[in-house]
N, C-alpha and C. Protein backbone atom coordinates (compact mmCIF):
# COMPACT_ATOMS: atom_id res chain seq x y z
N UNK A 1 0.84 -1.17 0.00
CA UNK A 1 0.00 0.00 0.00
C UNK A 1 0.89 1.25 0.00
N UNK A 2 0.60 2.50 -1.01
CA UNK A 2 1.25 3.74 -0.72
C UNK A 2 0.34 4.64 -0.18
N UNK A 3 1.02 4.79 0.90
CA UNK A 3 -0.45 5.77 1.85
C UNK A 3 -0.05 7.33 1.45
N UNK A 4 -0.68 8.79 1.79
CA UNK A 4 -0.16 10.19 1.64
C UNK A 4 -0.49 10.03 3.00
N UNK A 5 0.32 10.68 3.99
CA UNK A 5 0.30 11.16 5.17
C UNK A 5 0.10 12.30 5.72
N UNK A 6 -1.58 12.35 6.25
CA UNK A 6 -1.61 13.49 6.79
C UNK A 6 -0.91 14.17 8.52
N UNK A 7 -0.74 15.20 8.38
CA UNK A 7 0.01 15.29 9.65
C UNK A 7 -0.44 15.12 11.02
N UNK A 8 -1.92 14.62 11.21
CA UNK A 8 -2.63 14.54 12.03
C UNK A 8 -2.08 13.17 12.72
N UNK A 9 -1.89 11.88 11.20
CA UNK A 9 -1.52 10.58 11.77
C UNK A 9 0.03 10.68 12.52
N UNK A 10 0.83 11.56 11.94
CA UNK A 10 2.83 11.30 12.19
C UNK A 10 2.31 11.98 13.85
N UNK A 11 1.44 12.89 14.22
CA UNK A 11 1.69 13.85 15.85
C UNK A 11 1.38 12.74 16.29
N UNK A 12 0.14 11.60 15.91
CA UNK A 12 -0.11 10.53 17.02
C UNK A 12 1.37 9.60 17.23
N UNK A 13 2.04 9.31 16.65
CA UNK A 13 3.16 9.22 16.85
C UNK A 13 4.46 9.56 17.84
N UNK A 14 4.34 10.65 17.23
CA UNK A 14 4.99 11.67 17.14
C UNK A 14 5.17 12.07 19.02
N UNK A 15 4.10 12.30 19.36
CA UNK A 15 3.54 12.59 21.04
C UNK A 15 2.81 11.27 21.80
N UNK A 16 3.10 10.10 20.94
CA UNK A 16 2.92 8.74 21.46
C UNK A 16 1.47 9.05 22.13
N UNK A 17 0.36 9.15 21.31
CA UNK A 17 -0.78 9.21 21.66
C UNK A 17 -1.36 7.72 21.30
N UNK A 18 -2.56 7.72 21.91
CA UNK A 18 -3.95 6.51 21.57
C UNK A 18 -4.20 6.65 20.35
N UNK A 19 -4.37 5.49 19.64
CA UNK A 19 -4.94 5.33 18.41
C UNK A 19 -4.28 5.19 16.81
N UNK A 20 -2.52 5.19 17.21
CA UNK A 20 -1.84 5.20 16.21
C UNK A 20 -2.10 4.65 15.03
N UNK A 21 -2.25 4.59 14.06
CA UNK A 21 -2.60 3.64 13.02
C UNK A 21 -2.30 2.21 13.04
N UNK A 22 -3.16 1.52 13.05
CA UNK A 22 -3.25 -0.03 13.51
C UNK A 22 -1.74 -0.33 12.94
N UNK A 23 -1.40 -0.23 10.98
CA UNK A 23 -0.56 -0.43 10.44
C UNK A 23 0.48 1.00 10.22
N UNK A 24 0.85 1.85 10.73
CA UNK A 24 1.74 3.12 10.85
C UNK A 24 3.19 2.06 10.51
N UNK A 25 3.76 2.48 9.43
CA UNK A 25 5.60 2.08 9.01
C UNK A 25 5.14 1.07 8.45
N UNK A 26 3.91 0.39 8.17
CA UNK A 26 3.65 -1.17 7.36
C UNK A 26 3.50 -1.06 6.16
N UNK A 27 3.83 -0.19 5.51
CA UNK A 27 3.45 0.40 4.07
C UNK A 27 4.64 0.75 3.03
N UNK A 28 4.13 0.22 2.19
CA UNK A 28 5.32 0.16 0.96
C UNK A 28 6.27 1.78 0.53
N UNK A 29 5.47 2.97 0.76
CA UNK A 29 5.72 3.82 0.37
C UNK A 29 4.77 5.15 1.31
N UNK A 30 5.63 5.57 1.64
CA UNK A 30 4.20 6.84 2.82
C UNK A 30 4.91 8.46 1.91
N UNK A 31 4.01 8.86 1.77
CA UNK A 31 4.34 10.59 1.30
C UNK A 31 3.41 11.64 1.89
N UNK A 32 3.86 12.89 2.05
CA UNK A 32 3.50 13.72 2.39
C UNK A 32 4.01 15.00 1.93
N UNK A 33 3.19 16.30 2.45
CA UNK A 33 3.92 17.71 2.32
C UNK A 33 4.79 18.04 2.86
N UNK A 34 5.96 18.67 2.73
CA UNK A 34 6.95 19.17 3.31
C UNK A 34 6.04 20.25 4.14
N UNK A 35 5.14 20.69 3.97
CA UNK A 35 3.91 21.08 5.17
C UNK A 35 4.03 20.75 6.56
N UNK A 36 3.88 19.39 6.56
CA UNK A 36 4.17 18.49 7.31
C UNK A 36 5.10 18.67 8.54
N UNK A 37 5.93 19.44 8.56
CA UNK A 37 7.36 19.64 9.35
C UNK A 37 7.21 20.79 10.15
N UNK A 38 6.30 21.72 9.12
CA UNK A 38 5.91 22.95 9.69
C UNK A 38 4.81 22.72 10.86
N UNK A 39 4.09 21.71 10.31
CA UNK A 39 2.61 21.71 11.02
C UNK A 39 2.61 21.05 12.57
N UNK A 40 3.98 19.95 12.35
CA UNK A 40 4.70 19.42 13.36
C UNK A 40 5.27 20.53 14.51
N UNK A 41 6.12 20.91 13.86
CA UNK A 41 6.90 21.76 14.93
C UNK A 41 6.20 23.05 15.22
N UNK A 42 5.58 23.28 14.96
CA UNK A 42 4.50 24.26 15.25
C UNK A 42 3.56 23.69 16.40
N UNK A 43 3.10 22.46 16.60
CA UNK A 43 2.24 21.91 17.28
C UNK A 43 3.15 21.67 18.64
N UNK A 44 4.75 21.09 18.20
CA UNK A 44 5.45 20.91 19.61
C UNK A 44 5.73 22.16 20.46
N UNK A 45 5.64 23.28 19.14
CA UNK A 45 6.00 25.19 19.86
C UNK A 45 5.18 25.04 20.79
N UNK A 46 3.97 24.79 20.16
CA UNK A 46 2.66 25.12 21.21
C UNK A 46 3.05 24.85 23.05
N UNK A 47 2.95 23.03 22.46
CA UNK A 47 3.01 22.48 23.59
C UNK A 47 3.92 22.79 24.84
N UNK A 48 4.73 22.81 23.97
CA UNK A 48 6.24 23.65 25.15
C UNK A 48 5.57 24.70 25.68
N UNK A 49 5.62 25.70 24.98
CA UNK A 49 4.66 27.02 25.40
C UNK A 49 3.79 26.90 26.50
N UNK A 50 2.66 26.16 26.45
CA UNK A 50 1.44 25.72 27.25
C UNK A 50 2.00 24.66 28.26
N UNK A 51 3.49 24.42 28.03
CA UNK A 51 3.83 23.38 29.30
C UNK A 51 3.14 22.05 29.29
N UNK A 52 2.56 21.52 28.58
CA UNK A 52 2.18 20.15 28.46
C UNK A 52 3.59 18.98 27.58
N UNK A 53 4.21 19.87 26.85
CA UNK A 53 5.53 18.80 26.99
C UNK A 53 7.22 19.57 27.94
N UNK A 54 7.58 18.54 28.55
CA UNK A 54 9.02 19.27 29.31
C UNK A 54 10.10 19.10 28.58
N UNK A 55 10.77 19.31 28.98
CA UNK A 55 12.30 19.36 28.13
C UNK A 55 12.89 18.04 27.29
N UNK A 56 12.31 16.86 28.11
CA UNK A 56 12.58 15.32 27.61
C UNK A 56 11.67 15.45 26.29
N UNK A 57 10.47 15.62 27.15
CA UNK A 57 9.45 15.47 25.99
C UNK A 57 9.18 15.54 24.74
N UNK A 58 10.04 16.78 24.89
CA UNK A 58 9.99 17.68 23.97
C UNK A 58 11.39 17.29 22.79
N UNK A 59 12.47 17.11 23.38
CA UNK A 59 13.47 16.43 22.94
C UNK A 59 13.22 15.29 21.42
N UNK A 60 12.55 14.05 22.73
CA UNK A 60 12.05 12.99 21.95
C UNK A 60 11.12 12.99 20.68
N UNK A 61 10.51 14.24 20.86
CA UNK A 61 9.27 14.20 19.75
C UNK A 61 9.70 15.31 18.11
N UNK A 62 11.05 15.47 19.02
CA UNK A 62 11.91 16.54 17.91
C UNK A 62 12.44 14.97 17.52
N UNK A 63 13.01 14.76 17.84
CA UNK A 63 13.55 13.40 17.49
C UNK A 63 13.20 12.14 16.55
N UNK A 64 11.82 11.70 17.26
CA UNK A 64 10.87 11.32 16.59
C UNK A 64 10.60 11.43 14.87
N UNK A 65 10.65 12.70 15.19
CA UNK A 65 9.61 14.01 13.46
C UNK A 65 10.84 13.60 12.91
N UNK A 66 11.96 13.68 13.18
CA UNK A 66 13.23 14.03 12.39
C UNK A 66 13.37 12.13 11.54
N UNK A 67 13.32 11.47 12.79
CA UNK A 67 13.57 9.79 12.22
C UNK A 67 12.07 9.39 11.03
N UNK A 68 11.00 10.28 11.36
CA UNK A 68 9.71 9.60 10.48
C UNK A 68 9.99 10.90 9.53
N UNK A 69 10.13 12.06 9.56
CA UNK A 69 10.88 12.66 8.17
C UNK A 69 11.33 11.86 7.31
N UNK A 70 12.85 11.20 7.40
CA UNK A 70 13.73 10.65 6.52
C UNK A 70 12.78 9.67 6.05
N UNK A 71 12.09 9.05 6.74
CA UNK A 71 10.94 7.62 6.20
C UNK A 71 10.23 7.94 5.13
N UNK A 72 9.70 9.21 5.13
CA UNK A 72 8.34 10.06 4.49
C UNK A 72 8.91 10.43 3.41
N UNK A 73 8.65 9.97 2.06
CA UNK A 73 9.01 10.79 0.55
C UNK A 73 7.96 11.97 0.96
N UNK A 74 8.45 13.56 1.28
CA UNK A 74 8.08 14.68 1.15
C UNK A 74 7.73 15.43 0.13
N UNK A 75 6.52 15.98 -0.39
CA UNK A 75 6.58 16.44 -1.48
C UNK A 75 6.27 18.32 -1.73
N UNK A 76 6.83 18.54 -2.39
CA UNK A 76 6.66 20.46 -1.70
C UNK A 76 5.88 20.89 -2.14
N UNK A 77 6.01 22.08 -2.13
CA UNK A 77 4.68 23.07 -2.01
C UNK A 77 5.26 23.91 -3.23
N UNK A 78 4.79 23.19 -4.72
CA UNK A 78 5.29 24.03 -5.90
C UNK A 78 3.74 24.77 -6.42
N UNK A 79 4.04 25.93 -7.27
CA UNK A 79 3.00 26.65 -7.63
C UNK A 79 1.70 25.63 -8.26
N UNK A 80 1.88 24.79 -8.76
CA UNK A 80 0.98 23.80 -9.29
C UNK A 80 -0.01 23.42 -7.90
N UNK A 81 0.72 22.82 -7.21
CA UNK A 81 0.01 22.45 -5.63
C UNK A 81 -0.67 23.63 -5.25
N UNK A 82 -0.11 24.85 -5.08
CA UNK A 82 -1.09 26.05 -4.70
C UNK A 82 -2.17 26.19 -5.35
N UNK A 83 -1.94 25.94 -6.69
CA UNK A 83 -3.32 26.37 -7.61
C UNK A 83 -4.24 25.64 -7.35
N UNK A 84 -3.94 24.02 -7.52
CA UNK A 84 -4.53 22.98 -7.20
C UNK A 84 -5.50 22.88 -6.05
N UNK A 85 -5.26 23.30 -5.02
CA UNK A 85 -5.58 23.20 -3.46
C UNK A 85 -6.60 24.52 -3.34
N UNK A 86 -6.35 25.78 -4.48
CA UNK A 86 -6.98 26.97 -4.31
C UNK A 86 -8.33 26.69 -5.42
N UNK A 87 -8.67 25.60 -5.88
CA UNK A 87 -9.65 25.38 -6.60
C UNK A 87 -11.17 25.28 -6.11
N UNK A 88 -11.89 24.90 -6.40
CA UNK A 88 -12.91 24.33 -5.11
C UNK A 88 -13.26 23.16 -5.28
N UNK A 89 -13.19 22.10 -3.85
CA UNK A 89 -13.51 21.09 -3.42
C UNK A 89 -14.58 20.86 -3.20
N UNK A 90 -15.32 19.32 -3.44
CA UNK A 90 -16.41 19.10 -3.20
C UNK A 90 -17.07 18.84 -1.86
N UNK A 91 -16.77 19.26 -0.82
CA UNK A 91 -17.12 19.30 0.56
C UNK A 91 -15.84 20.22 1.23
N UNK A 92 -16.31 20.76 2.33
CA UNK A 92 -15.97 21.93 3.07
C UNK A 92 -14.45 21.21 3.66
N UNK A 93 -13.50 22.31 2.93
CA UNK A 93 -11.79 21.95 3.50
C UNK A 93 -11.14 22.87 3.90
N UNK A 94 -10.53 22.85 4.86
CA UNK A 94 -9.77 23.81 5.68
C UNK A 94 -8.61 24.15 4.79
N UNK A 95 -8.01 25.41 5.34
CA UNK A 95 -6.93 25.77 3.93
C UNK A 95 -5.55 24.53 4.18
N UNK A 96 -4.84 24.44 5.43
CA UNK A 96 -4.01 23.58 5.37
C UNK A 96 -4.19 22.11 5.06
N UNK A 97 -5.77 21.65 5.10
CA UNK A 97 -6.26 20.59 5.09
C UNK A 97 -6.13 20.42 3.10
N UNK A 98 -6.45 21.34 2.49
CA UNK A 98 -6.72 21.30 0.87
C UNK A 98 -5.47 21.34 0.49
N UNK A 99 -3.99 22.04 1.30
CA UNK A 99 -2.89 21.75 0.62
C UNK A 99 -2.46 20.27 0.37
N UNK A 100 -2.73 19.61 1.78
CA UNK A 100 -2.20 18.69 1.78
C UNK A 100 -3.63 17.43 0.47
N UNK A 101 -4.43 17.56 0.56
CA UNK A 101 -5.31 17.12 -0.45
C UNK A 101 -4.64 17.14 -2.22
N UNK A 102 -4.30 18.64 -2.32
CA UNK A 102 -3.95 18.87 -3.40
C UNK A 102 -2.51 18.19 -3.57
N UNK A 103 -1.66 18.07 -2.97
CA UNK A 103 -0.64 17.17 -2.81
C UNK A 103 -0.86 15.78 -3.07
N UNK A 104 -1.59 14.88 -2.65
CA UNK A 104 -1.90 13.89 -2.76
C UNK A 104 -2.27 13.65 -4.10
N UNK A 105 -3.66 14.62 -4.36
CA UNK A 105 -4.08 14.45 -5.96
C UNK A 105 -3.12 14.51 -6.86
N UNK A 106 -1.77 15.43 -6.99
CA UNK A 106 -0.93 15.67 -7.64
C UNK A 106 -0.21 14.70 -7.66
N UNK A 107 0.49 14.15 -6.75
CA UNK A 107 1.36 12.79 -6.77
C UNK A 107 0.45 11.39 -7.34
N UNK A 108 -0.78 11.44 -7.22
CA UNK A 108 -1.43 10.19 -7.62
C UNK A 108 -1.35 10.50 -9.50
N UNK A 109 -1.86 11.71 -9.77
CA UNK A 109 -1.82 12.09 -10.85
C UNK A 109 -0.47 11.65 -11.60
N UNK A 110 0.16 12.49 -11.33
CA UNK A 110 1.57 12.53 -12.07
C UNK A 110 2.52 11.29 -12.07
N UNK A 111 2.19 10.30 -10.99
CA UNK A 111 3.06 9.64 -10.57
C UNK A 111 2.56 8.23 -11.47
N UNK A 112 0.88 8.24 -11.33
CA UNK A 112 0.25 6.70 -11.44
C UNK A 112 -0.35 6.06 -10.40
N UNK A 113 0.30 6.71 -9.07
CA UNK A 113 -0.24 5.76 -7.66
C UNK A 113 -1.39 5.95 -7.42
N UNK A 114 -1.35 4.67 -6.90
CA UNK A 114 -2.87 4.36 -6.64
C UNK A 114 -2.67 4.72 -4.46
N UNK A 115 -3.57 5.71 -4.41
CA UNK A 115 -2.54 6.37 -2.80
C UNK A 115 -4.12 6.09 -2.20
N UNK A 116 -3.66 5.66 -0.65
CA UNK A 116 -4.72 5.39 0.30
C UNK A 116 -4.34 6.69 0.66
N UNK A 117 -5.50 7.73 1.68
CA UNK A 117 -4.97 9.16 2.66
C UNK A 117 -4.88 8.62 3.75
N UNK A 118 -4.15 8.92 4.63
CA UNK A 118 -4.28 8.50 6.22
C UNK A 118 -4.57 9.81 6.64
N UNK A 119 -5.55 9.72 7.35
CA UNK A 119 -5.84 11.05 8.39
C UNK A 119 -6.67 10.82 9.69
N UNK A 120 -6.56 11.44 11.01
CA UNK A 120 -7.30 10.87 11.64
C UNK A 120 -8.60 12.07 11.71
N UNK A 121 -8.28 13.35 11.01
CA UNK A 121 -9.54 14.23 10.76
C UNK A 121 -10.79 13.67 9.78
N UNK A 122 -11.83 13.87 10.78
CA UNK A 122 -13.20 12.79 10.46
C UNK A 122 -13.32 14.26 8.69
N UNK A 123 -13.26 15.04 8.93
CA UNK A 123 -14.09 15.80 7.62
C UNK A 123 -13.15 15.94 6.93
N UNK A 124 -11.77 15.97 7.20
CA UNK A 124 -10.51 16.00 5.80
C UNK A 124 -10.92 14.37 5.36
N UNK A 125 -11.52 13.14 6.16
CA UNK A 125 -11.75 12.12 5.67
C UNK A 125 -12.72 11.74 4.48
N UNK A 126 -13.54 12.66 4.73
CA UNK A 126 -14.63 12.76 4.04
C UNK A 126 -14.53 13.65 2.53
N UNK A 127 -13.17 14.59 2.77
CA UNK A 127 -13.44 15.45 1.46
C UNK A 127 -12.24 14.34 0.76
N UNK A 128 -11.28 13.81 1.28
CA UNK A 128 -10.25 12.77 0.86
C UNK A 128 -11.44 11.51 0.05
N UNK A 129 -12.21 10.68 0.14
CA UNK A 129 -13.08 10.08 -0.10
C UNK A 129 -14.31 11.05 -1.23
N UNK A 130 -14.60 12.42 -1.02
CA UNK A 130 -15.30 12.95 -2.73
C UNK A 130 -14.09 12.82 -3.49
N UNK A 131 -12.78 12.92 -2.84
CA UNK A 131 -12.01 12.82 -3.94
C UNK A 131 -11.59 11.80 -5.09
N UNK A 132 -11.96 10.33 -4.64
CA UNK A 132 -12.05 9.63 -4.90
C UNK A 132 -10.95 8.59 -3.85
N UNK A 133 -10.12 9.25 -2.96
CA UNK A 133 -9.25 8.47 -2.73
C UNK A 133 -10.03 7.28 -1.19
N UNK A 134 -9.17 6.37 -0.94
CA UNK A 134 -9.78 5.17 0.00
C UNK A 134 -8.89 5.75 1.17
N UNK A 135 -9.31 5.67 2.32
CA UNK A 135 -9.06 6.14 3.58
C UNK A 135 -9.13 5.29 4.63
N UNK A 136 -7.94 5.88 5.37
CA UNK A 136 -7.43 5.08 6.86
C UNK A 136 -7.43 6.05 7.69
N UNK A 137 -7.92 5.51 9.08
CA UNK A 137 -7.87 6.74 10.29
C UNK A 137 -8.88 7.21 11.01
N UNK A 138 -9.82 7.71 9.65
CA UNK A 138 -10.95 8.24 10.46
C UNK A 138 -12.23 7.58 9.76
């Protein structure tokens, strides 16, 4: 299976939460946005900030992102993907939620793959699925 990885599934990970993906690393090929890194370390800023992770914590989950990075074929954020993502979707998508959509569509497109989405967001699940794609997570 080549899954696109949304960044919702790598934080469960990532912050060793409940519910990781039954099969998370069991997959032939995982891709995502270089989005992804941002959306990450932005979420650990938080946490530090708000004191819900400490200095270990915080360490490990830098750590973590960095070892499931190298795993993750990343794919960027070229003007094509912007346009793509700025189109309109057939059910209601959040703006970071449609980049990473439009990413996916683009790599399935261009590439040939046939891509499962992983996400554990119930309504990015749902606009991932008008899209035509098959879904894990939520």
């Amino acid at each position: 299976m080549i899954v696109y990885l949304d960044t919702s599934t790598v934080l469960r990970v990532v912050l060793a939460q409940a519910e990781v993906l039954s099969d998370f690393g069991r997959w032939e090929k995982a891709y995502s946005s270089e989005l992804l890194g941002i959306e990450v370390r932005r979420v650990l800023d938080r946490l530090r900030l708000e004191s819900a992770l400490d200095d270990i914590g915080l360490a490990s989950a830098h750590q973590e992102t960095a070892k499931l990075e190298r795993a993750i074929g990343r794919v960027r954020l070229t003007r094509p993907v912007l346009r793509r993502a700025s189109l309109p979707m057939p059910t209601v998508v959040k703006t970071l939620d449609a980049l990473h959509l439009a990413t996916a569509l683009l790599l399935q497109e261009r590439r040939g793959l046939d891509i499962t989405f992983a996400t554990h967001d119930a309504q990015q699940a749902i606009a991932a699925r008008a899209l035509g794609f098959s879904c894990i997570g939520a």
